[in-house]
Protein backbone atom coordinates (compact mmCIF):
# COMPACT_ATOMS: atom_id res chain seq x y z
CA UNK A 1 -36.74 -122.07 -6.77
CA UNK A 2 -34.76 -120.05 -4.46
CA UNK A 3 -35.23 -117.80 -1.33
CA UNK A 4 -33.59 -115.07 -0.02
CA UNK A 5 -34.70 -113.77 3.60
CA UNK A 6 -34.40 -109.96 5.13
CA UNK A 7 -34.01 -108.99 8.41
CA UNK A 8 -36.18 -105.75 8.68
CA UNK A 9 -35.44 -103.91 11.89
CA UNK A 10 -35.07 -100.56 13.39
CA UNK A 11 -35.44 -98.08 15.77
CA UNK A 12 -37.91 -96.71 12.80
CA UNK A 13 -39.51 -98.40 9.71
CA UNK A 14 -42.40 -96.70 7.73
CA UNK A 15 -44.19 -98.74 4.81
CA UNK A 16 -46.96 -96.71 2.85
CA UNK A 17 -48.70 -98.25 0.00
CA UNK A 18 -50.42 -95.09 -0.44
CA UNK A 19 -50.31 -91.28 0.60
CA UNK A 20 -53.18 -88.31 -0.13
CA UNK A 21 -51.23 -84.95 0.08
CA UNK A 22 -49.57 -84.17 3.47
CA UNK A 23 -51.23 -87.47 5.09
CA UNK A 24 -48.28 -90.37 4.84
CA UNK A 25 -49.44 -93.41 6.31
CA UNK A 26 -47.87 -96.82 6.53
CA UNK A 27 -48.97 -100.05 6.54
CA UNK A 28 -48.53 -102.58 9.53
CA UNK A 29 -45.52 -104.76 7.89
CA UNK A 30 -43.28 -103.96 4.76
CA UNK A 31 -44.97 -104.06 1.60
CA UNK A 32 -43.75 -105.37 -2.03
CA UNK A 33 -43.14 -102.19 -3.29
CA UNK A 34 -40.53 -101.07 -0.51
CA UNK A 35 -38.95 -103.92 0.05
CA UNK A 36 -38.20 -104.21 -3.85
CA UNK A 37 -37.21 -100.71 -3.60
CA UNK A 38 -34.51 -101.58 -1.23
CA UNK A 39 -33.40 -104.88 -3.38
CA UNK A 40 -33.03 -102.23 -6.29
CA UNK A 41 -31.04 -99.93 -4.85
CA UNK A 42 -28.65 -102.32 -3.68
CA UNK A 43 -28.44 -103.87 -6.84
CA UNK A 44 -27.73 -99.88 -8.60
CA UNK A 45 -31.23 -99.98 -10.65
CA UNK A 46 -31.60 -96.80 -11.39
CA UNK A 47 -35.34 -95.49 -10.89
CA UNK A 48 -36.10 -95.17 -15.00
CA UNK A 49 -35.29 -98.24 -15.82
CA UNK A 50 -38.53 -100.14 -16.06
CA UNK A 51 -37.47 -103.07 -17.82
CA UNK A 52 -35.02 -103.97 -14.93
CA UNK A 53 -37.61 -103.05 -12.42
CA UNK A 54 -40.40 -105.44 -13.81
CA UNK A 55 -37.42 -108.83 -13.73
CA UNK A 56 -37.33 -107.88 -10.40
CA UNK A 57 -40.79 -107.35 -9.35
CA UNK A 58 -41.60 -111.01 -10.70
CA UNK A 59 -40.23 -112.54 -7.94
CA UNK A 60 -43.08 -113.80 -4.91
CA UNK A 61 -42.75 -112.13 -1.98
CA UNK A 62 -43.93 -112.70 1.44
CA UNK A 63 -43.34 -111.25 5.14
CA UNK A 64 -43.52 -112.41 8.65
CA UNK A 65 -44.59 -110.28 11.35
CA UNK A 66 -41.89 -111.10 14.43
CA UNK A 67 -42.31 -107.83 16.20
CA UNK A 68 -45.22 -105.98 15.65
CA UNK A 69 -43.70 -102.82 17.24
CA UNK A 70 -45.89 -99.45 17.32
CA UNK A 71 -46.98 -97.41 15.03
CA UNK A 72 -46.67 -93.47 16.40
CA UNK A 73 -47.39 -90.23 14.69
CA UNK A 74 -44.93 -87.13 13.58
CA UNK A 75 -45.55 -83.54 12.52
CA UNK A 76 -43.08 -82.33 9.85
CA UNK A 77 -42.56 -79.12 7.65
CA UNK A 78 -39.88 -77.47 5.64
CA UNK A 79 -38.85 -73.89 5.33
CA UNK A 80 -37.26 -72.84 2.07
CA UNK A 81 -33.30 -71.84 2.30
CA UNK A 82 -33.56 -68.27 0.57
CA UNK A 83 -37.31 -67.13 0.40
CA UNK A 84 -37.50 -68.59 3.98
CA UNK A 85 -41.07 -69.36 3.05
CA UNK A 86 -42.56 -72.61 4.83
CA UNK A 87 -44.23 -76.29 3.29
CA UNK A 88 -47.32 -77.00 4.38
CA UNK A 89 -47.12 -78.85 7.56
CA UNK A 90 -47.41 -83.19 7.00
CA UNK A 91 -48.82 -85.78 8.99
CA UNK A 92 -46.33 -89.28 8.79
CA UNK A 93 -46.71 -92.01 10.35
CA UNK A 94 -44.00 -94.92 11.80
CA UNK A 95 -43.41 -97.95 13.26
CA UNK A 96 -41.16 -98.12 16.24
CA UNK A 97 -39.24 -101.11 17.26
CA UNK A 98 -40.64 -103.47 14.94
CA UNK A 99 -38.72 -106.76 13.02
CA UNK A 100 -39.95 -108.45 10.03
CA UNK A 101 -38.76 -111.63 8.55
CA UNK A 102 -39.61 -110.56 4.51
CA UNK A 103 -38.79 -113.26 1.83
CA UNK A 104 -38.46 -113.27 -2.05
CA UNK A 105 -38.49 -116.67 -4.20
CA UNK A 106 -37.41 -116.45 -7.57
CA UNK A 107 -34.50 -118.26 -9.85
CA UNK A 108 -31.56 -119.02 -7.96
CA UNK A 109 -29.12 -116.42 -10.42
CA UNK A 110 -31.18 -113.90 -9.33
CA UNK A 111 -31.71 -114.81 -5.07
CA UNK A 112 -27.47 -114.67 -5.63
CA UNK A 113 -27.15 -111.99 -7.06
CA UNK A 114 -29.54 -110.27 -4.62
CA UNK A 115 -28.05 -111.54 -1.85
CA UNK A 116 -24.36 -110.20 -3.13
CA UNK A 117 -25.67 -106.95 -3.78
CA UNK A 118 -27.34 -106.99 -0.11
CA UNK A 119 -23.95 -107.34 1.74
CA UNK A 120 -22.20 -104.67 -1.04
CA UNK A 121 -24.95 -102.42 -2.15
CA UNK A 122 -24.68 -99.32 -4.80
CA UNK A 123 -27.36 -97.43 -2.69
CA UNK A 124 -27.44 -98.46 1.30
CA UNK A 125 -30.73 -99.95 2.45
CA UNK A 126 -33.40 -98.39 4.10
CA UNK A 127 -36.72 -99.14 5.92
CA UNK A 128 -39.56 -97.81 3.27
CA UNK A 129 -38.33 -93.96 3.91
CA UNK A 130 -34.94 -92.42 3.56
CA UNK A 131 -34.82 -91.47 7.08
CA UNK A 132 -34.91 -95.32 8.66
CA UNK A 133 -31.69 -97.19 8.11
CA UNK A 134 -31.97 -100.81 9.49
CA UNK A 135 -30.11 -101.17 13.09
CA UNK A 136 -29.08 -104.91 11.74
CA UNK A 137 -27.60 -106.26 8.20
CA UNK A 138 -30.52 -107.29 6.55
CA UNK A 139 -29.14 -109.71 4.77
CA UNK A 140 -30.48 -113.23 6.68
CA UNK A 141 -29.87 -115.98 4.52
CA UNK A 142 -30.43 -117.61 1.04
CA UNK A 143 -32.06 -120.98 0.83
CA UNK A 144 -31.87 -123.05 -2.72
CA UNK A 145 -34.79 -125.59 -3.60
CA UNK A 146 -36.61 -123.95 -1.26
CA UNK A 147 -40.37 -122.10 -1.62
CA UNK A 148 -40.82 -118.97 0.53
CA UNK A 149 -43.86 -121.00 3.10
CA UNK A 150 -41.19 -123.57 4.13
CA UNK A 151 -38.69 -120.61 4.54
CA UNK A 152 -41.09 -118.27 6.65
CA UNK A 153 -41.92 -120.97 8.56
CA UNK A 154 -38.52 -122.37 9.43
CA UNK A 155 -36.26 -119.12 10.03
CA UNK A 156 -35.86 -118.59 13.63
CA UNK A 157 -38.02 -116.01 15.66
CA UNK A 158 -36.25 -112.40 14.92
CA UNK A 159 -37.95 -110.64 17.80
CA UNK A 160 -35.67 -108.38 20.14
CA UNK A 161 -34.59 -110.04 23.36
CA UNK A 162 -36.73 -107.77 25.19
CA UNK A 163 -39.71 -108.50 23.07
CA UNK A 164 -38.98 -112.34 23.56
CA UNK A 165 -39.14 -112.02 27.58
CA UNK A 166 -42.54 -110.82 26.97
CA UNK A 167 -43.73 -114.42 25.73
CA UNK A 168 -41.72 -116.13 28.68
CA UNK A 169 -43.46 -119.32 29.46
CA UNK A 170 -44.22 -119.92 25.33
CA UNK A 171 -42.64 -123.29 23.78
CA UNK A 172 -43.93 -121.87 20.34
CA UNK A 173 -45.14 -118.30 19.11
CA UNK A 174 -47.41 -118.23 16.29
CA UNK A 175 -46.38 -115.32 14.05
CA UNK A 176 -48.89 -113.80 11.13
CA UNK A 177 -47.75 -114.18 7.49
CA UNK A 178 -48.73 -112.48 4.83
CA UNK A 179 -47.72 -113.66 1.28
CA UNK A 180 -48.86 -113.67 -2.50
CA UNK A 181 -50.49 -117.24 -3.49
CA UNK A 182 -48.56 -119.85 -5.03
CA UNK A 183 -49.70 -119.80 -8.99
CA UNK A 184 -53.42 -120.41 -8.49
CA UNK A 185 -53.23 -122.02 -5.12
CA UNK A 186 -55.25 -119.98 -2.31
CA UNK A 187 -55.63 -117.00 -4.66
CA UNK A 188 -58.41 -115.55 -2.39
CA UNK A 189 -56.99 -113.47 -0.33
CA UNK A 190 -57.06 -109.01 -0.01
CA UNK A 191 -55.81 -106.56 -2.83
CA UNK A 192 -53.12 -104.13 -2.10
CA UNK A 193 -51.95 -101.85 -4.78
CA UNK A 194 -48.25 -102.25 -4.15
CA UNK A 195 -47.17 -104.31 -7.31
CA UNK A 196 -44.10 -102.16 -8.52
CA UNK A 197 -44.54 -101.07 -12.16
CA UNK A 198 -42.14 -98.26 -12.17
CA UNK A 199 -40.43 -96.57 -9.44
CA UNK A 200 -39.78 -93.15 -12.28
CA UNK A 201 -39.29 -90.05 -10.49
CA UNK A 202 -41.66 -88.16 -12.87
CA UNK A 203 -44.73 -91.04 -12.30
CA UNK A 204 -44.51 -94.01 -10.46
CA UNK A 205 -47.09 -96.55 -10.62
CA UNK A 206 -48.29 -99.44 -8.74
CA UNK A 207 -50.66 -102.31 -9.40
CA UNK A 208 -52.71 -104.68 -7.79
CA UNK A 209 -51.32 -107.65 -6.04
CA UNK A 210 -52.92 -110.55 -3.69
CA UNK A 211 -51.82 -111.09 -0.44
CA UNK A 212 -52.89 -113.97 1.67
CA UNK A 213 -53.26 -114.30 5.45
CA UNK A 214 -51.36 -116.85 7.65
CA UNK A 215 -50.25 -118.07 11.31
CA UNK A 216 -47.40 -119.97 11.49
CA UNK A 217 -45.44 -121.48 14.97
CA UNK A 218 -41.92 -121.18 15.53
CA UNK A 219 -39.87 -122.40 18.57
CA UNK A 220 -39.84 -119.33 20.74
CA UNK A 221 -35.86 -120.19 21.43
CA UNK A 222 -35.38 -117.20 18.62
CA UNK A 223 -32.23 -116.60 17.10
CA UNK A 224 -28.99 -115.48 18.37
CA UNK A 225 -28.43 -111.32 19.09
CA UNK A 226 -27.82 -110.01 15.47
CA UNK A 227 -24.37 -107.94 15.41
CA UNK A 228 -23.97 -104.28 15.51
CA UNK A 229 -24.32 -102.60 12.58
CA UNK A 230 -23.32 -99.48 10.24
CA UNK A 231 -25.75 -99.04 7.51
CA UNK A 232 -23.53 -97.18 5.62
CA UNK A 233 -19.71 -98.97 5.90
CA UNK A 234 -20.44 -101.33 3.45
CA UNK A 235 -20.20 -97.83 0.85
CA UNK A 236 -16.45 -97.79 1.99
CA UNK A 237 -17.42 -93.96 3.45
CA UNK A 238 -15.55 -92.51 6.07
CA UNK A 239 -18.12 -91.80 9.13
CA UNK A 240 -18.93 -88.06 9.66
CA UNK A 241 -18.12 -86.56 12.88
């Protein structure tokens, strides 16, 4: 098998696995569902198409937590452009200033083609909601005869500079992982309905998937400063000003 790794960070991320009329939570790290999402859009799946949805949604997927960042509250609402009348007024819910390390294993035609689409996508990349592009590529790296537990435990500590000066004095930082079992390996673990089954406009649904709980150590060196980033130049658009 193969793995591909993401580099999930921004000023902004917001990962809901499920929302009850104006109340939109998110969880505390990226679910399945979003982060296949994103994979989908760079590839140019378009949101009917079921078939290429559920090839996609086989692969394993698993995230590490490298900043937890925090989550913080915003009031929206909406005013129509001719009747001026308003939305009701929602409750949404972020994470600020978090990084995740979020990995997918699958055949190694697939992790390439991924990968390619990542650093040339048909639709840019965003952090579970429209309105959070990722301050970094999030394109990390693709690792062949690999499985994603060797791979979340050997990438190098993503955390912000900043958030690495906080754990000054640490040789190693343990970091929580959360992944689906291996087959039938460890299958105990919590149920979170965030299984992609169709991402239609008109009715998406979502199954039931396991995710199991983790600590893993890595060398609190980290990784070098990632390099600035345009969410949008790999489109080839001109930048509004």
């Amino acid at each position: 098998m193969s793995v591909l790794t993401l580099r999930l960070a921004g000023p902004l991320q917001s990962w809901g696995s499920a929302a009850r009329f104006t109340r939109r939570t998110t969880e505390n790290a990226p679910t399945k569902s979003g982060v296949i999402g994103l994979l989908a859009g760079a590839l140019g799946i378009e949101r009917g198409d079921d078939g290429a949805l559920e090839r996609l949604a086989a692969v394993r997927f698993g995230v590490r937590v490298d900043q937890p960042g925090t989550r913080v509250r915003d009031f929206q609402t909406a005013h129509h452009p001719v009747t001026g009348s308003s939305m009701p007024l929602s409750e949404r819910f972020y994470l600020a200033d978090a990084v995740f390390v979020a990995a997918v294993e699958g055949e190694e035609t697939l992790i390439d083609s991924l990968f390619a689409a990542l650093r040339a996508p048909v639709f840019p990349p965003y952090l579970g909601r429209r309105s959070c592009p990722p301050s970094h590529p999030v394109e990390l790296a693709v690792s062949h005869d690999a499985d994603l537990e060797d791979v979340l435990g050997g990438t190098p500590w993503q955390a912000a500079a900043w958030y690495r000066r906080t754990r000054r004095g640490e040789t190693l930082v343990p970091l929580t992982v959360l992944r689906e079992p291996r087959g039938r390996e460890d299958g105990d673990g919590d149920a979170l309905r965030d299984q992609p089954l169709s991402f239609s406009s008109a009715h998406r649904r979502h199954g039931l998937r396991t995710v199991c709980a983790s600590v893993v150590d890595v060398p609190a060196s980290g990784a070098t400063a990632a390099p600035g980033h345009d969410p949008m130049a790999a489109l080839g658009e001109e930048p509004i000003r």
